[in-house]
N, C-alpha and C. Protein backbone atom coordinates (compact mmCIF):
# COMPACT_ATOMS: atom_id res chain seq x y z
N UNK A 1 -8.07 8.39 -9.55
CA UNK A 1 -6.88 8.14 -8.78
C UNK A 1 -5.66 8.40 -9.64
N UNK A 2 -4.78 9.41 -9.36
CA UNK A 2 -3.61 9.37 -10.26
C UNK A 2 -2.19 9.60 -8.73
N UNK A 3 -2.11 8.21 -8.57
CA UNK A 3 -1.08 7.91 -7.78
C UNK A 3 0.22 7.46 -8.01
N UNK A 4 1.59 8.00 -7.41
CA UNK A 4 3.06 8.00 -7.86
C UNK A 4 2.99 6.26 -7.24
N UNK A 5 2.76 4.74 -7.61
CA UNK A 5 3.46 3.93 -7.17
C UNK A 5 4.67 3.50 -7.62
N UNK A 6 6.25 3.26 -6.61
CA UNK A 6 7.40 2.74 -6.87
C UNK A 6 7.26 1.62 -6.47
N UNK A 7 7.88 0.60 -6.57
CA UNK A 7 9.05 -0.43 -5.41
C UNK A 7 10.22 -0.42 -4.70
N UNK A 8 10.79 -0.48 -3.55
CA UNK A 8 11.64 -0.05 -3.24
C UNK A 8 11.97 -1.62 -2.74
N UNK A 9 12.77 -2.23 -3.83
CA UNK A 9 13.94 -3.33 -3.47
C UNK A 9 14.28 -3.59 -2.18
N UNK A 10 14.82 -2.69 -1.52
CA UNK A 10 15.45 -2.52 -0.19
C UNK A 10 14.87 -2.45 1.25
N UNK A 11 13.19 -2.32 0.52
CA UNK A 11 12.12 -2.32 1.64
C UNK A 11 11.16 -3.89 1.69
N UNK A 12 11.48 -4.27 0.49
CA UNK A 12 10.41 -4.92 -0.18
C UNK A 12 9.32 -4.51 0.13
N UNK A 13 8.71 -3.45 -0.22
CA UNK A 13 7.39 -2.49 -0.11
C UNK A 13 7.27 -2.02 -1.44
N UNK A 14 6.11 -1.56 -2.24
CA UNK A 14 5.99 -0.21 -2.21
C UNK A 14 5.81 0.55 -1.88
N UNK A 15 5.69 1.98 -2.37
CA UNK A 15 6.16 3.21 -1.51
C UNK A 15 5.17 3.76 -2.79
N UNK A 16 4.20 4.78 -2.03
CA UNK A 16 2.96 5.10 -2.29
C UNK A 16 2.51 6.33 -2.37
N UNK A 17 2.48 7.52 -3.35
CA UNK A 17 2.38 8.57 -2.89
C UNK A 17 1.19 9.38 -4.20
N UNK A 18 0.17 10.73 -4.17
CA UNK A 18 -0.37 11.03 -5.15
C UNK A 18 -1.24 12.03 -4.43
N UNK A 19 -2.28 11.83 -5.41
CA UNK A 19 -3.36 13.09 -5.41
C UNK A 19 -4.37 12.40 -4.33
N UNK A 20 -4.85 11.21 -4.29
CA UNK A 20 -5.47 10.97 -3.21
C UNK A 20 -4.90 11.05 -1.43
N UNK A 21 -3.74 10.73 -1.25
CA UNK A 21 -2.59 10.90 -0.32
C UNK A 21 -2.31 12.25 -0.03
N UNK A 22 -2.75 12.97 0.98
CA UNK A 22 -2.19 14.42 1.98
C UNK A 22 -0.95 14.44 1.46
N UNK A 23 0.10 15.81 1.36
CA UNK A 23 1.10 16.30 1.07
C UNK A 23 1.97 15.58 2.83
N UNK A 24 2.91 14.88 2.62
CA UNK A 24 3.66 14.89 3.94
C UNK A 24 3.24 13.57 4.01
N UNK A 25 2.65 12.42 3.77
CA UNK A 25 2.52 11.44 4.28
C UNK A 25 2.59 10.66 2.59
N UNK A 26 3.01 9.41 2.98
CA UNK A 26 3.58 8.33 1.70
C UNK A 26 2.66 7.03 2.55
N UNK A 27 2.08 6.02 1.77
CA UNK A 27 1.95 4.88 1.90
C UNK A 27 3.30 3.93 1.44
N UNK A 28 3.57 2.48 2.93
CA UNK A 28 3.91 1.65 2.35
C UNK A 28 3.61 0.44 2.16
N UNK A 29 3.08 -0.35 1.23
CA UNK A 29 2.63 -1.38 1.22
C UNK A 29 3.52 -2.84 1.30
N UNK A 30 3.77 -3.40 2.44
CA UNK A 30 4.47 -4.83 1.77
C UNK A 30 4.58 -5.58 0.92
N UNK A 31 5.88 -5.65 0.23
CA UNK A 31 5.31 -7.06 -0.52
C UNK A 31 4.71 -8.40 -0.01
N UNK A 32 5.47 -8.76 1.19
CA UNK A 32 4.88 -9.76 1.78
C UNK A 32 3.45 -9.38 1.99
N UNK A 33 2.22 -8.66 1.76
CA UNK A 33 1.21 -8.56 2.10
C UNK A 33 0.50 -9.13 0.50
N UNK A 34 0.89 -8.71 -0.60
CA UNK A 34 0.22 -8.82 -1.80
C UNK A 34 0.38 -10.90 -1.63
N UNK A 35 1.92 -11.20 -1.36
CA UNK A 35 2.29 -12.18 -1.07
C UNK A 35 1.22 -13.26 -0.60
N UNK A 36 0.49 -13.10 0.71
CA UNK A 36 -0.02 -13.69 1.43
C UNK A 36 -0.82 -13.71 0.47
N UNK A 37 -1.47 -12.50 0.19
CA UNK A 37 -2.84 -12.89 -0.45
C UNK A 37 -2.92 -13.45 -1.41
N UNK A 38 -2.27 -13.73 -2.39
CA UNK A 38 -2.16 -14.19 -3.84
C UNK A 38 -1.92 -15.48 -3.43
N UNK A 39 -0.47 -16.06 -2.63
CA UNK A 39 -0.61 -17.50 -2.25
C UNK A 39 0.38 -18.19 -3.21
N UNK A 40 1.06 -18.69 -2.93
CA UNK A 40 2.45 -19.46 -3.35
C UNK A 40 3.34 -18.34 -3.42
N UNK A 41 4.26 -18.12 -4.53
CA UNK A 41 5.17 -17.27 -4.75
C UNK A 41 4.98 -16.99 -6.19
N UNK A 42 4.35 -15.43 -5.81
CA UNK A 42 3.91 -14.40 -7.42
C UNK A 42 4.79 -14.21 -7.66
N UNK A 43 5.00 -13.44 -8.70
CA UNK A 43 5.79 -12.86 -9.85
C UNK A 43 5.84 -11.84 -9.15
N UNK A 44 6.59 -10.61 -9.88
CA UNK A 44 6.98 -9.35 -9.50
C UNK A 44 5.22 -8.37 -10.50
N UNK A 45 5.13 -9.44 -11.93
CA UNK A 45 4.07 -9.22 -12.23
C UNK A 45 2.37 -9.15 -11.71
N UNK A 46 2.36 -10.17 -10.91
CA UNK A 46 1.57 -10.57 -10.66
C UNK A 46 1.42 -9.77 -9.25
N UNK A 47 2.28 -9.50 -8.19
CA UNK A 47 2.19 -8.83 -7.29
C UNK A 47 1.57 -7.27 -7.60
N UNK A 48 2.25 -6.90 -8.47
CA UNK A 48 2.22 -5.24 -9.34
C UNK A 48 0.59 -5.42 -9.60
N UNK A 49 -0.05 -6.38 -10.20
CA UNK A 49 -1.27 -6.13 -10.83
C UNK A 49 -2.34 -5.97 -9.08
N UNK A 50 -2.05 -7.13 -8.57
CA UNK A 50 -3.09 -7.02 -7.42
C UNK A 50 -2.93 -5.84 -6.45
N UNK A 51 -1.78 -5.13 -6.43
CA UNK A 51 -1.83 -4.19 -6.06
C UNK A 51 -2.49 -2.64 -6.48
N UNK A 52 -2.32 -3.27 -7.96
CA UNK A 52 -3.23 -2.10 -8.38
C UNK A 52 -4.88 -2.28 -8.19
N UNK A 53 -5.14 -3.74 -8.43
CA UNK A 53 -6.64 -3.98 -8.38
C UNK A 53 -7.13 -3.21 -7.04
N UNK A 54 -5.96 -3.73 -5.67
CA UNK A 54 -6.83 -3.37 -4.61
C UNK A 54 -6.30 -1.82 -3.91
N UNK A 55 -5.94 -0.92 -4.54
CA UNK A 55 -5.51 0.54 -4.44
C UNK A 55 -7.07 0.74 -3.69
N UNK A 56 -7.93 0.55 -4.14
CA UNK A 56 -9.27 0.96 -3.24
C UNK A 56 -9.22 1.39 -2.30
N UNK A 57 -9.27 -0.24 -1.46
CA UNK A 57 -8.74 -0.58 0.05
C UNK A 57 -7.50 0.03 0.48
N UNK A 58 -6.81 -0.04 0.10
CA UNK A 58 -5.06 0.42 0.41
C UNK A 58 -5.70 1.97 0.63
N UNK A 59 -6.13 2.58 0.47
CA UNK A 59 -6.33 4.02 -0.01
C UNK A 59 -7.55 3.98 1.43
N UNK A 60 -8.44 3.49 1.56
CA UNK A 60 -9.29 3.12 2.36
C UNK A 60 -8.85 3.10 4.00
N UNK A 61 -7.53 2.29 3.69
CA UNK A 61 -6.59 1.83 5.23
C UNK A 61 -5.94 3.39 5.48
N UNK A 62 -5.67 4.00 4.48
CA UNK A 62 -4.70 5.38 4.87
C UNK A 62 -5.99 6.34 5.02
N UNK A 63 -6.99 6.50 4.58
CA UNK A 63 -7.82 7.24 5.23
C UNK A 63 -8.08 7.08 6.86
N UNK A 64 -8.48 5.43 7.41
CA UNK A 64 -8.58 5.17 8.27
C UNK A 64 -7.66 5.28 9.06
N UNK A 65 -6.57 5.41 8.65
CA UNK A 65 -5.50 6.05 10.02
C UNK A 65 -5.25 7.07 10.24
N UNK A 66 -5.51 7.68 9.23
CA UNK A 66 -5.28 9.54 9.61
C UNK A 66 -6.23 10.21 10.24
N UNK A 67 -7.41 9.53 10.24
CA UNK A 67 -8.33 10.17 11.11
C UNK A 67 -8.88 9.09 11.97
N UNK A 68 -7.96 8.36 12.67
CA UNK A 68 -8.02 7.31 13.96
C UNK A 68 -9.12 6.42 13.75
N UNK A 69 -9.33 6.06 12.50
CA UNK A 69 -10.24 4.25 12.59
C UNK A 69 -9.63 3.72 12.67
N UNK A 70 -9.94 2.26 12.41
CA UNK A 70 -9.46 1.27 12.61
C UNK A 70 -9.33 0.57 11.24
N UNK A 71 -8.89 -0.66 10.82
CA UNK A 71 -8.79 -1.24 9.77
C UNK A 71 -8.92 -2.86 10.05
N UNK A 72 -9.43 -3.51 9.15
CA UNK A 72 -9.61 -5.53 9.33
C UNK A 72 -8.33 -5.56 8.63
N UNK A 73 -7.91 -6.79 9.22
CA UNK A 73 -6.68 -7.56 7.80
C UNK A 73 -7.47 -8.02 7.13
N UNK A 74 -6.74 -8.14 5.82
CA UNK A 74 -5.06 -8.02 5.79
C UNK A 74 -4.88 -6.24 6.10
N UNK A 75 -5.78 -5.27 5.87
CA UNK A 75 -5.41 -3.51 5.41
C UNK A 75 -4.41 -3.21 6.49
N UNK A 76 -4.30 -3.73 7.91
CA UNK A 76 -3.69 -2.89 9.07
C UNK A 76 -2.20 -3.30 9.09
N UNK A 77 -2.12 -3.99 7.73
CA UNK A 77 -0.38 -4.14 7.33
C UNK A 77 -0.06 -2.74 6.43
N UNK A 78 -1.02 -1.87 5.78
CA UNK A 78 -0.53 -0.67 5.35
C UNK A 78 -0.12 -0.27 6.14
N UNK A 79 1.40 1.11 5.82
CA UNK A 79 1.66 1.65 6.57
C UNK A 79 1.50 2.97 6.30
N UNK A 80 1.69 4.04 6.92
CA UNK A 80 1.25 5.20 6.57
C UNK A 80 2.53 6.11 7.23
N UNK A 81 3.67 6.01 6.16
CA UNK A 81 4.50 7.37 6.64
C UNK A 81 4.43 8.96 6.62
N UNK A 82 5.13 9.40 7.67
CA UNK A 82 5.27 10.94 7.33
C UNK A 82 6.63 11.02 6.78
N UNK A 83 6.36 12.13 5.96
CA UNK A 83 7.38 12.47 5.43
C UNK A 83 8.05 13.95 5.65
N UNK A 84 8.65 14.09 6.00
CA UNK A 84 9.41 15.49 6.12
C UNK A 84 9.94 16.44 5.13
């Protein structure tokens, strides 16, 4: 996996993009999603790490929408933009 992850402050997401990810489409992940799962109020650290642990799944959820599956939560909080 060699994937571009940012944060985007202004989304509170990250914003998701690489070699596993189609040309034209970006993942965004909530922060409020790492949030839930971790439970109280993480760090900026601590959010960053579980997000990397579970890139799997995250990666898993954007397969499943581009070719019309479905996904369990928490995954169907990924989002899957196009990009122009």
């Amino acid at each position: 996996m060699d994937e571009d992850i940012r944060y985007d402050s202004s989304r509170r997401a990250w914003i998701i993009s690489g070699a596993d990810i189609d040309e034209g489409y970006r993942l965004i992940v909530p922060r409020e999603l790492a949030e839930d799962e971790l439970g109280g109020t993480p760090d900026d650290a601590e959010c960053a790490a579980w997000l990397k642990a579970h890139l799997p799944q995250i990666l898993q959820a954007y397969t499943a929408r581009t070719e019309g599956g479905w996904m369990k939560a928490p995954w169907d909080r990924v989002l899957v933009d196009v990009v122009e």
